[in-house]
N, C-alpha and C. Protein backbone atom coordinates (compact mmCIF):
# COMPACT_ATOMS: atom_id res chain seq x y z
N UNK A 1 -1.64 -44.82 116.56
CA UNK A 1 -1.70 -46.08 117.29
C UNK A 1 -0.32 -46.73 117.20
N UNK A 2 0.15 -47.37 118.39
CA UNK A 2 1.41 -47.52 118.40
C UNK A 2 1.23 -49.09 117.16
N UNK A 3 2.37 -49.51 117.66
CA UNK A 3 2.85 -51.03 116.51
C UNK A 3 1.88 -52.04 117.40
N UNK A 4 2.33 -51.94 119.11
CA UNK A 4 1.72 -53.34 119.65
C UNK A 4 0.79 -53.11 119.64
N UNK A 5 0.13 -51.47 119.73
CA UNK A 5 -1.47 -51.92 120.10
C UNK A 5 -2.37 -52.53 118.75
N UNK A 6 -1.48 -52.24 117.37
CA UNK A 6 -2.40 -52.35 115.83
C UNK A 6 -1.97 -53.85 115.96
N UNK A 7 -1.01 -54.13 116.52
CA UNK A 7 -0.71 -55.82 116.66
C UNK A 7 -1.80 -56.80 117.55
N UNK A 8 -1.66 -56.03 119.38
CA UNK A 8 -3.13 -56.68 119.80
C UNK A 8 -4.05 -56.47 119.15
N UNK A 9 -4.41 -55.39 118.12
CA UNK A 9 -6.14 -55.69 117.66
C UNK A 9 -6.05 -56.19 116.37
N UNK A 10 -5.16 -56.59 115.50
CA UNK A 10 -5.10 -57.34 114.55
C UNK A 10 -5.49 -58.75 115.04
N UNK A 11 -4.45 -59.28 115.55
CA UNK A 11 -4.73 -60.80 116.34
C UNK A 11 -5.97 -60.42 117.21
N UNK A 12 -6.72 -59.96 117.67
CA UNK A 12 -8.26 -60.10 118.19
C UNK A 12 -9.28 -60.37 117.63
N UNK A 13 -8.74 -59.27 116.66
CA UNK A 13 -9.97 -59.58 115.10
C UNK A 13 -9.77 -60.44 114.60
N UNK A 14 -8.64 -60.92 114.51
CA UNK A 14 -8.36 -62.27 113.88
C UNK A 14 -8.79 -63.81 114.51
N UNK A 15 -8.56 -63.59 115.86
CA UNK A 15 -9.71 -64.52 116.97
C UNK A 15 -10.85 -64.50 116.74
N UNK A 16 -11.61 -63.61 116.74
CA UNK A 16 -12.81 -63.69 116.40
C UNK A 16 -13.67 -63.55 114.99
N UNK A 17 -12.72 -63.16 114.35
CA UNK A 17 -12.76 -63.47 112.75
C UNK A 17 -13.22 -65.31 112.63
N UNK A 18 -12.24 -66.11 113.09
CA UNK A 18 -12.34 -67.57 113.46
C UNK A 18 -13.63 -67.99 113.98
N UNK A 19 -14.05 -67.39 114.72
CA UNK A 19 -14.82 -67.90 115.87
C UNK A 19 -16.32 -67.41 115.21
N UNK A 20 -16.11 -65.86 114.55
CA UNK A 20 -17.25 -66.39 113.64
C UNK A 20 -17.52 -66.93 112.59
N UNK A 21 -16.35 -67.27 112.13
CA UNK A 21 -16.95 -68.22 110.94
C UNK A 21 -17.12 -69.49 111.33
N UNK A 22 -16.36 -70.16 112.21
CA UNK A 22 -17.18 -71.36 112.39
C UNK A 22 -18.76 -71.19 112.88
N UNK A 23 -18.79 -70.45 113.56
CA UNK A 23 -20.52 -70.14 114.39
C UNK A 23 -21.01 -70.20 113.37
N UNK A 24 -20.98 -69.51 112.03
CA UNK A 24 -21.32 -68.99 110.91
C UNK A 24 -21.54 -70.43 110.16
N UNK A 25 -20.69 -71.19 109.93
CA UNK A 25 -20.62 -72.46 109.67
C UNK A 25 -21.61 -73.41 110.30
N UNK A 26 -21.40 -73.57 111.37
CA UNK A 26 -22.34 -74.07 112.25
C UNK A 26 -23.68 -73.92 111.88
N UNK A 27 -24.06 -72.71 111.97
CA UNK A 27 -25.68 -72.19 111.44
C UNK A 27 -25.74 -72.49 110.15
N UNK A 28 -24.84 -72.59 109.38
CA UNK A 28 -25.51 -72.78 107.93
C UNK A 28 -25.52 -74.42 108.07
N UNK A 29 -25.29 -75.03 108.42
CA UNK A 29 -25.07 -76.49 108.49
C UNK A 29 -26.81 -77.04 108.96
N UNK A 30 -26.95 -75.92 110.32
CA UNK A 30 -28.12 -76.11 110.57
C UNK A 30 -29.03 -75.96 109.75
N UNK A 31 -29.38 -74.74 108.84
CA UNK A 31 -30.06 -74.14 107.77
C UNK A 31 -30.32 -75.35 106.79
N UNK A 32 -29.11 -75.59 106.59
CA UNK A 32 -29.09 -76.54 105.53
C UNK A 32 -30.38 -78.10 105.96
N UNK A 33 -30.17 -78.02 107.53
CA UNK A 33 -30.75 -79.53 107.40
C UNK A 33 -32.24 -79.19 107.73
N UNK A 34 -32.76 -77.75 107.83
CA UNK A 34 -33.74 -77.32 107.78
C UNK A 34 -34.23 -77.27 106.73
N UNK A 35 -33.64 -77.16 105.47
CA UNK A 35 -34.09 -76.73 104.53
C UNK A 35 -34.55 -78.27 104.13
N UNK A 36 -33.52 -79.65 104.14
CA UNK A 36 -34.00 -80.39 103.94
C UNK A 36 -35.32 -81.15 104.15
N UNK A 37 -35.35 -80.32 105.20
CA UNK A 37 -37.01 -80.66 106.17
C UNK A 37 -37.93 -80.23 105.44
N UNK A 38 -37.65 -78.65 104.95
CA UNK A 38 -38.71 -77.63 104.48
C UNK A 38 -39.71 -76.83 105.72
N UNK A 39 -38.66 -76.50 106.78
CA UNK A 39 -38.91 -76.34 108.14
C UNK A 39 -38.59 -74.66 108.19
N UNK A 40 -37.81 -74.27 106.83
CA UNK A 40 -36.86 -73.18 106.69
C UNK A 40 -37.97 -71.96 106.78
N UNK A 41 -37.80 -70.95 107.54
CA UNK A 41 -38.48 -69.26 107.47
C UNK A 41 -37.54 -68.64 106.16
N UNK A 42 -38.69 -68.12 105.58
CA UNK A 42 -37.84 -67.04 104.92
C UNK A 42 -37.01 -65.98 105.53
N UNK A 43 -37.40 -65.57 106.66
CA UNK A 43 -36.72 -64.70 107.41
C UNK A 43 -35.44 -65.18 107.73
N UNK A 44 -35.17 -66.09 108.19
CA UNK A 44 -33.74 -66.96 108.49
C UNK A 44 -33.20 -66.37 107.07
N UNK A 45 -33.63 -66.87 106.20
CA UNK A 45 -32.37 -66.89 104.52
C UNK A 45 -32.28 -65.27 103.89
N UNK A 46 -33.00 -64.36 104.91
CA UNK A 46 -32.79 -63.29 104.42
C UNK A 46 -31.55 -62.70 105.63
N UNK A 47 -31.95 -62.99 106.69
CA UNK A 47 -30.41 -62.87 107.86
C UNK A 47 -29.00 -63.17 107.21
N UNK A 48 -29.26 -64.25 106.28
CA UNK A 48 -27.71 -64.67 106.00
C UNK A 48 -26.87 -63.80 105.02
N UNK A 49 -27.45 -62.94 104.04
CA UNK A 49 -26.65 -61.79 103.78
C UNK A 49 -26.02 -60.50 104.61
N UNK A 50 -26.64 -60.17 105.46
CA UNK A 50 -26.32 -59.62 106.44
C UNK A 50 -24.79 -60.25 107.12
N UNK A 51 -25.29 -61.36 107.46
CA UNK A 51 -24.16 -61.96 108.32
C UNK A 51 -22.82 -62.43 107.53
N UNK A 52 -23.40 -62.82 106.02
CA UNK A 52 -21.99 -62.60 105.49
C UNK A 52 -21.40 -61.67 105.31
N UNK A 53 -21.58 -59.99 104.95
CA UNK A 53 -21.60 -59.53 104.76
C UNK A 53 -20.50 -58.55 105.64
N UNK A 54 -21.12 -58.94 107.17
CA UNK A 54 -20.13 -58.57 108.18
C UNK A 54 -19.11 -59.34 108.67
N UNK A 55 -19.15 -60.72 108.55
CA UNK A 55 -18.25 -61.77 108.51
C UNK A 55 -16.95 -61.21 107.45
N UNK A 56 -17.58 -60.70 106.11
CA UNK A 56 -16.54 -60.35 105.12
C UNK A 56 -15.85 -59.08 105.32
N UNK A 57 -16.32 -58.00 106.39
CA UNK A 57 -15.83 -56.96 106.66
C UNK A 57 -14.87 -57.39 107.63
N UNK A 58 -15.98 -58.36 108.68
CA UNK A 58 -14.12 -58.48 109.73
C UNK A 58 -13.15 -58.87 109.22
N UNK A 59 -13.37 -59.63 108.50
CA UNK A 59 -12.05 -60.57 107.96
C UNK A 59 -11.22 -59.38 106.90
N UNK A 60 -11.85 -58.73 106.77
CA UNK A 60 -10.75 -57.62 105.48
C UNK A 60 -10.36 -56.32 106.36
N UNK A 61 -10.90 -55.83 107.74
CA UNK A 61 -10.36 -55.70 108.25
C UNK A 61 -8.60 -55.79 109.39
N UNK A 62 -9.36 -57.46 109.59
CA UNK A 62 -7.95 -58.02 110.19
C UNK A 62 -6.71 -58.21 109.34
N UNK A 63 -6.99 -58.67 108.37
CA UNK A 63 -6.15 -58.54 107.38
C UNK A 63 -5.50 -57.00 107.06
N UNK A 64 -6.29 -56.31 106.47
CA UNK A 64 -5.61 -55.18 106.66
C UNK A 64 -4.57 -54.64 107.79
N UNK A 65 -4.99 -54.54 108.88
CA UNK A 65 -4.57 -54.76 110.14
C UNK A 65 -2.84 -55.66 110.40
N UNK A 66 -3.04 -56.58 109.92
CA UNK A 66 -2.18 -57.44 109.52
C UNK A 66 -1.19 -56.87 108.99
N UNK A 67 -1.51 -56.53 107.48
CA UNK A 67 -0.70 -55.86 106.60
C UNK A 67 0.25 -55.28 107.25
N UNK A 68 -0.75 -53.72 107.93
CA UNK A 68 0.15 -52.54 108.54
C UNK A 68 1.05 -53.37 109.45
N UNK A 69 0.87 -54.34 110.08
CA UNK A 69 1.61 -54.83 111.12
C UNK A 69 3.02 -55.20 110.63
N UNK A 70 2.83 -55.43 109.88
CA UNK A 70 4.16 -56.00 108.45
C UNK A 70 4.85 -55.15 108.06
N UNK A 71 4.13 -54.27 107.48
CA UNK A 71 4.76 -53.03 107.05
C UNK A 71 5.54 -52.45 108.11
N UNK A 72 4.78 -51.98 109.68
CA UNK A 72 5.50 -51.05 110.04
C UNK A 72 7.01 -52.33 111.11
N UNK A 73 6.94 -53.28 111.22
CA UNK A 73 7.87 -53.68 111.57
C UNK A 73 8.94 -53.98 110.37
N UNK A 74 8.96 -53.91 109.16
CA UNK A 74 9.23 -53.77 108.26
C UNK A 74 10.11 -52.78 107.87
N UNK A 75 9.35 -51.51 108.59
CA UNK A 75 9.95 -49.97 108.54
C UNK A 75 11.04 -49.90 109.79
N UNK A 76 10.74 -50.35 110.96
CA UNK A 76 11.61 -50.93 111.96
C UNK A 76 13.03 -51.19 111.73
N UNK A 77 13.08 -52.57 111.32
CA UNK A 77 13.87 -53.30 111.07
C UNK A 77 14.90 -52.78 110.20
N UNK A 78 14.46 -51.63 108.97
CA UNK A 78 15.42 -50.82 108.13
C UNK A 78 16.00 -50.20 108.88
N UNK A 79 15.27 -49.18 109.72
CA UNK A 79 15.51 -48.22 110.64
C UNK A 79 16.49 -48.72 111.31
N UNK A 80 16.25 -49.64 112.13
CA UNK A 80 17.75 -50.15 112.60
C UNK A 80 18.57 -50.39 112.32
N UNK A 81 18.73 -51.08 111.15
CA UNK A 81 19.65 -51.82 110.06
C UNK A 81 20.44 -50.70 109.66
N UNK A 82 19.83 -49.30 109.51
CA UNK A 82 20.50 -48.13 108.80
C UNK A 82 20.98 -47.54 110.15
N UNK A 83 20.68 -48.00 111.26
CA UNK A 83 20.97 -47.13 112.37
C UNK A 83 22.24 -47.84 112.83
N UNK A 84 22.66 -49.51 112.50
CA UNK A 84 23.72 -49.97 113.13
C UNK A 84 24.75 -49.75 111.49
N UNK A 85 24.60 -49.19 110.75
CA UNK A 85 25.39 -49.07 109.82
C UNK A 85 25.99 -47.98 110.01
N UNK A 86 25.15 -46.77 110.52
CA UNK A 86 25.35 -45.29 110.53
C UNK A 86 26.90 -45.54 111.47
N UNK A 87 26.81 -46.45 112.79
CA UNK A 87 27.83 -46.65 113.80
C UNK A 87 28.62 -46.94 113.21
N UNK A 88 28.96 -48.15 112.35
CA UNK A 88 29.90 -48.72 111.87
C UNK A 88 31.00 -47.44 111.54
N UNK A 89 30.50 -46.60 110.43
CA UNK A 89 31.27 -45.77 109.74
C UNK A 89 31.69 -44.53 110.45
């Protein structure tokens, strides 16, 4: 996979990394004022491991993702650096 494409899907995952945790947020907020009710399904509070669960995969995904993105522009940037030195001499 080239650099830009691990770059567009880093920042995608990373969009929607966002987007579910607020959703994620959102629903527990709701949960929460359910619970205050005592309105709450057990079924609902058994969903929410699940959903963290994959919430915590995207996010260590993108990150990862990230990383490499670092790294290989990283590897780049030497590469060149050693490539306008090579001219010099």
């Amino acid at each position: 996979m080239t650099v830009s494409a691990l770059y567009r899907r880093s920042l995608w995952q990373f969009a929607v990394c966002i987007s579910l945790t607020t959703l994620n947020i959102a629903s527990l907020m709701f949960l929460v004022d359910c619970m205050l009710e005592h309105e709450l399904s057990p079924f609902v509070l058994v969903s929410l491991v699940p959903m963290a669960w994959t919430l915590t995969n995207i996010w260590h995904h993108a990150r990862r993702d990230l990383v490499l993105v670092g790294e290989a522009v990283t590897m780049l940037e030497l590469e060149y650096k050693a490539g306008q030195r090579v001219e010099r001499v």
